[in-house]
C-alpha atoms as a PDB file:
ATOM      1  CA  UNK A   1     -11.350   7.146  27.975  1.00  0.00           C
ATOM      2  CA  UNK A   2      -9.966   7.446  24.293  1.00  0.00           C
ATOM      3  CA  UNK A   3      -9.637   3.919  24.095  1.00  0.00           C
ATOM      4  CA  UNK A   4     -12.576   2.831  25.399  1.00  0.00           C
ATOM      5  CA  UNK A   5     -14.558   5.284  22.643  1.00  0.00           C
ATOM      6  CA  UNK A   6     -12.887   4.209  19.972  1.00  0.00           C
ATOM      7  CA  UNK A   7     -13.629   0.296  21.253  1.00  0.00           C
ATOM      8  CA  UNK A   8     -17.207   1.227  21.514  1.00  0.00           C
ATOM      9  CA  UNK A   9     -17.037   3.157  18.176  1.00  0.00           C
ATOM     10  CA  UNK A  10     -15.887   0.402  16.273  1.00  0.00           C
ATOM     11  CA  UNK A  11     -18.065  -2.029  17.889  1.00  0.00           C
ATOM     12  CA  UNK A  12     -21.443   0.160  17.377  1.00  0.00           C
ATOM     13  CA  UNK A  13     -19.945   0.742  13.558  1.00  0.00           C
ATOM     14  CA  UNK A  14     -20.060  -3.382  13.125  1.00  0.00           C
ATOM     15  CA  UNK A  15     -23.281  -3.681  14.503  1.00  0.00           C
ATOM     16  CA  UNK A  16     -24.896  -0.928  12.612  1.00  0.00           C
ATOM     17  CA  UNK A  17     -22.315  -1.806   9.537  1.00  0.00           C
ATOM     18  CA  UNK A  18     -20.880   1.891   9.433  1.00  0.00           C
ATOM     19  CA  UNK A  19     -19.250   2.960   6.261  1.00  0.00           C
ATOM     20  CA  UNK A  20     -15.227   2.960   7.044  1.00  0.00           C
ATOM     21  CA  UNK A  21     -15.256   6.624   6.049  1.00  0.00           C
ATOM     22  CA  UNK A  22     -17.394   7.240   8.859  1.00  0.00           C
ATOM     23  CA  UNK A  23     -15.369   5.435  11.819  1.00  0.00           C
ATOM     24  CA  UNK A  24     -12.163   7.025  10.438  1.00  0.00           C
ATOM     25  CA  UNK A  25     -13.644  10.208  10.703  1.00  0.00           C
ATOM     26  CA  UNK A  26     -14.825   9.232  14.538  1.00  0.00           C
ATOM     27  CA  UNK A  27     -11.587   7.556  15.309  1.00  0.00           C
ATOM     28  CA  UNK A  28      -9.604   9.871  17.739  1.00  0.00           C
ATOM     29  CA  UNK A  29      -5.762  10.267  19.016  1.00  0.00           C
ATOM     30  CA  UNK A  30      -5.921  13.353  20.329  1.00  0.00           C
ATOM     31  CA  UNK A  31      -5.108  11.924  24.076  1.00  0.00           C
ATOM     32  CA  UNK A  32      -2.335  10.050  22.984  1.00  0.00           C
ATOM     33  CA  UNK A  33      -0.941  13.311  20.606  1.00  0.00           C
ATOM     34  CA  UNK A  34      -1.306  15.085  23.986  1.00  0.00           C
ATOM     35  CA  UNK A  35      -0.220  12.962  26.025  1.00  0.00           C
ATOM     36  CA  UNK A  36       3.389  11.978  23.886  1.00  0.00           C
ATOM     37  CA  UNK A  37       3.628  16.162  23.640  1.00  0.00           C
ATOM     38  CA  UNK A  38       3.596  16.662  27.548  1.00  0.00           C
ATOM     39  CA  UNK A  39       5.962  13.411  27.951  1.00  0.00           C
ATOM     40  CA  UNK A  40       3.519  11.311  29.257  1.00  0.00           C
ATOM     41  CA  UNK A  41       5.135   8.170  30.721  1.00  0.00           C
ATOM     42  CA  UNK A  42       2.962   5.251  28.940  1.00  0.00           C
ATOM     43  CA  UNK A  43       4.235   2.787  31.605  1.00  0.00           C
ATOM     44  CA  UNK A  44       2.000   4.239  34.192  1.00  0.00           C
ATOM     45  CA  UNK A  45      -0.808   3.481  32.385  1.00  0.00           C
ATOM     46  CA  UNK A  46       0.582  -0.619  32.994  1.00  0.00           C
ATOM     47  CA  UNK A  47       4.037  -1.367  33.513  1.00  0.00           C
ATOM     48  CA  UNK A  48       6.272  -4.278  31.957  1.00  0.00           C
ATOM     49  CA  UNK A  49       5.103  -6.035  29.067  1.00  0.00           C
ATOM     50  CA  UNK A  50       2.678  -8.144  26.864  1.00  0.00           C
ATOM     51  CA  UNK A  51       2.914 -11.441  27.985  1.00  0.00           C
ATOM     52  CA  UNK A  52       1.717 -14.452  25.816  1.00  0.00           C
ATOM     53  CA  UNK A  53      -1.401 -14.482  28.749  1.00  0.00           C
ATOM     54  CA  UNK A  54      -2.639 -11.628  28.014  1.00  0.00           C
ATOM     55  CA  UNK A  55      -2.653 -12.340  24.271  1.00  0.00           C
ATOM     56  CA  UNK A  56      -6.110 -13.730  23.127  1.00  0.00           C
ATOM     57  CA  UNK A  57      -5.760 -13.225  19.118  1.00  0.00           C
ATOM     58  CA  UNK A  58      -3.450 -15.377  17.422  1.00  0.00           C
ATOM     59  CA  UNK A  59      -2.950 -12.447  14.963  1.00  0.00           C
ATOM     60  CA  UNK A  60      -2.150 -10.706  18.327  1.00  0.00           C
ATOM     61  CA  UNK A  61       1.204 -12.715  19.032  1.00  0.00           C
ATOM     62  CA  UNK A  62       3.839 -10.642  17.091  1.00  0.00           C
ATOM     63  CA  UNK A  63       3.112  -7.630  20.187  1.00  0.00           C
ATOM     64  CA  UNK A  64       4.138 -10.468  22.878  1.00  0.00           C
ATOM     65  CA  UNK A  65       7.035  -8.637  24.351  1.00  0.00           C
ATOM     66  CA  UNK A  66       6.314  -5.484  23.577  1.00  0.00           C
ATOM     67  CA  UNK A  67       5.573  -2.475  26.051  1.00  0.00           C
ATOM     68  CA  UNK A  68       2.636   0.073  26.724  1.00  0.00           C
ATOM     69  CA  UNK A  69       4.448   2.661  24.959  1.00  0.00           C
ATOM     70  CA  UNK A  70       5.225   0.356  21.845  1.00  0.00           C
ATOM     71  CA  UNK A  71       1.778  -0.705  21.124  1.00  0.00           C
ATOM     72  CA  UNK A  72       0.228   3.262  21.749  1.00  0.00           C
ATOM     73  CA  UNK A  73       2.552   4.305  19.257  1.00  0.00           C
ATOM     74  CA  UNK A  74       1.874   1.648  17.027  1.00  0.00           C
ATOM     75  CA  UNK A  75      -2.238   2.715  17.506  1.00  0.00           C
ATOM     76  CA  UNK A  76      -1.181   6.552  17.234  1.00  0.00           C
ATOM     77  CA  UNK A  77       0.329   5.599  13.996  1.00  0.00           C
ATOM     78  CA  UNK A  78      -2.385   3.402  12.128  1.00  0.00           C
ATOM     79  CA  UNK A  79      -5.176   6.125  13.363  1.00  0.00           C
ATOM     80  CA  UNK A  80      -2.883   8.944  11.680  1.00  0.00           C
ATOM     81  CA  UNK A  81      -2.028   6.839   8.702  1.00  0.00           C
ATOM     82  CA  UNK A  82      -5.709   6.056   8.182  1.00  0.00           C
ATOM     83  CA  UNK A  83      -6.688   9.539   8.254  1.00  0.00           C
ATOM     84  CA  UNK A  84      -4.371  10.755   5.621  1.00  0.00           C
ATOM     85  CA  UNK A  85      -5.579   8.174   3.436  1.00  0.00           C
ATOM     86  CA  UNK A  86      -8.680   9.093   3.251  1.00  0.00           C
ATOM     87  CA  UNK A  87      -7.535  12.911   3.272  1.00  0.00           C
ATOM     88  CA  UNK A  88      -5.143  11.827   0.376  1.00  0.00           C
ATOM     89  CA  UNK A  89      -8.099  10.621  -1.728  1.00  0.00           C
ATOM     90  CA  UNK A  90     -10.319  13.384  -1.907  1.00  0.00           C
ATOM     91  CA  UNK A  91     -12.088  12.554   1.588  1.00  0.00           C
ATOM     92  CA  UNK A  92     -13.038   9.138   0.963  1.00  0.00           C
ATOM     93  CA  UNK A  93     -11.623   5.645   1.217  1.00  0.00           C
ATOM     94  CA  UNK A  94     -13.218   4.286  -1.693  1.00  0.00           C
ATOM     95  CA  UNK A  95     -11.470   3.181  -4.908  1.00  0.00           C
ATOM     96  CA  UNK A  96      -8.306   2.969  -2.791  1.00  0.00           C
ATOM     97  CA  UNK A  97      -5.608   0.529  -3.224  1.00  0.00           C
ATOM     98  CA  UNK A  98      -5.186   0.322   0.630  1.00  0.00           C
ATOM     99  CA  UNK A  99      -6.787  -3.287   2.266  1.00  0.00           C
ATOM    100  CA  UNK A 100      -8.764  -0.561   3.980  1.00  0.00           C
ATOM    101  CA  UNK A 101     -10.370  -3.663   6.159  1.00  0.00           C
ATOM    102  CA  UNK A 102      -7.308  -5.206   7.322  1.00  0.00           C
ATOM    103  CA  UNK A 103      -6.026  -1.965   8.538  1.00  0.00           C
ATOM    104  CA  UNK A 104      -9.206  -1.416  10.379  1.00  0.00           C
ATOM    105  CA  UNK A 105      -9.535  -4.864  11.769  1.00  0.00           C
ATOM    106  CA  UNK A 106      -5.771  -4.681  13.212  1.00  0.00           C
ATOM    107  CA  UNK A 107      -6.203  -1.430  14.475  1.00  0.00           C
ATOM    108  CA  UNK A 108      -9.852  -2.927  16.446  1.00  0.00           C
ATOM    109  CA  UNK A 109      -7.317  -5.962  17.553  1.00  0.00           C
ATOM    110  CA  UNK A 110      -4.337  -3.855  18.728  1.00  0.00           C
ATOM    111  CA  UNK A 111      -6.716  -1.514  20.928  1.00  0.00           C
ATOM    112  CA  UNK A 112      -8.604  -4.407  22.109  1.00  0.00           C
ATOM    113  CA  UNK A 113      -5.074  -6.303  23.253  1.00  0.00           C
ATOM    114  CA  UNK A 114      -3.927  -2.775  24.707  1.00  0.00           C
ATOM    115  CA  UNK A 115      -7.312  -2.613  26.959  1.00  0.00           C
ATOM    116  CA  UNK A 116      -6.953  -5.925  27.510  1.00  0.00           C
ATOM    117  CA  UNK A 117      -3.374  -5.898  28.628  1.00  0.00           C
ATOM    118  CA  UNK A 118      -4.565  -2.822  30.780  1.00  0.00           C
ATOM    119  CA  UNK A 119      -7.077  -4.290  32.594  1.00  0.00           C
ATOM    120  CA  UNK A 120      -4.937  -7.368  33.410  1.00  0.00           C
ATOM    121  CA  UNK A 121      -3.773  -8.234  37.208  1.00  0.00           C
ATOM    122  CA  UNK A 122      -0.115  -8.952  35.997  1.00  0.00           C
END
């Protein structure tokens, strides 16, 4: 469910072009914080790994090989770091020297390839 509302949440910010402050604040990881505290085995959520198939970004290709677990850390991680960013600068993103809009659109690609990778038959 986390990663479908944070999919919809950065769609619906697009559309309605959303200050980055704004999604960052919505963003969530709380699930995945949870879920790494009680051990959660990532795998079950889809076993093996991303396969060049289920890649549909080009900038997606460096993850080809990489597990479940891999790429939810790697999303934990870039939600956490974008937070203290914006904690670090006084509660805002602006006037930072952080591509603030690479991060975000790599975080948007790596959840989208994780659903994606989900939701595939392989």
């Amino acid at each position: 469910m986390e990663l479908r509302n944070n999919l919809n949440l950065f769609k619906n910010g697009f559309l309605n072009r959303t200050p980055y402050d704004s999604v960052i604040d919505l963003l969530s990881n709380e699930a995945i914080q949870d879920a790494v505290k009680s051990n959660f085995p990532f795998r079950k959520l889809k076993g093996g790994v991303i396969l060049l198939q289920h890649v549909h970004e080009e900038r997606n290709k460096r993850y080809q090989g990489w597990t479940t677990e891999q790429l939810m850390d790697k999303i934990d991680e870039k939600i956490v770091e974008l937070k203290n960013i914006k904690k670090l600068n006084g509660g805002s993103i602006k006037n930072v020297r952080n591509n603030i809009p690479l991060m975000m659109s790599n975080l948007y690609f790596r959840l989208k390839l994780l659903a994606e990778f989900i939701r595939s038959a392989e």
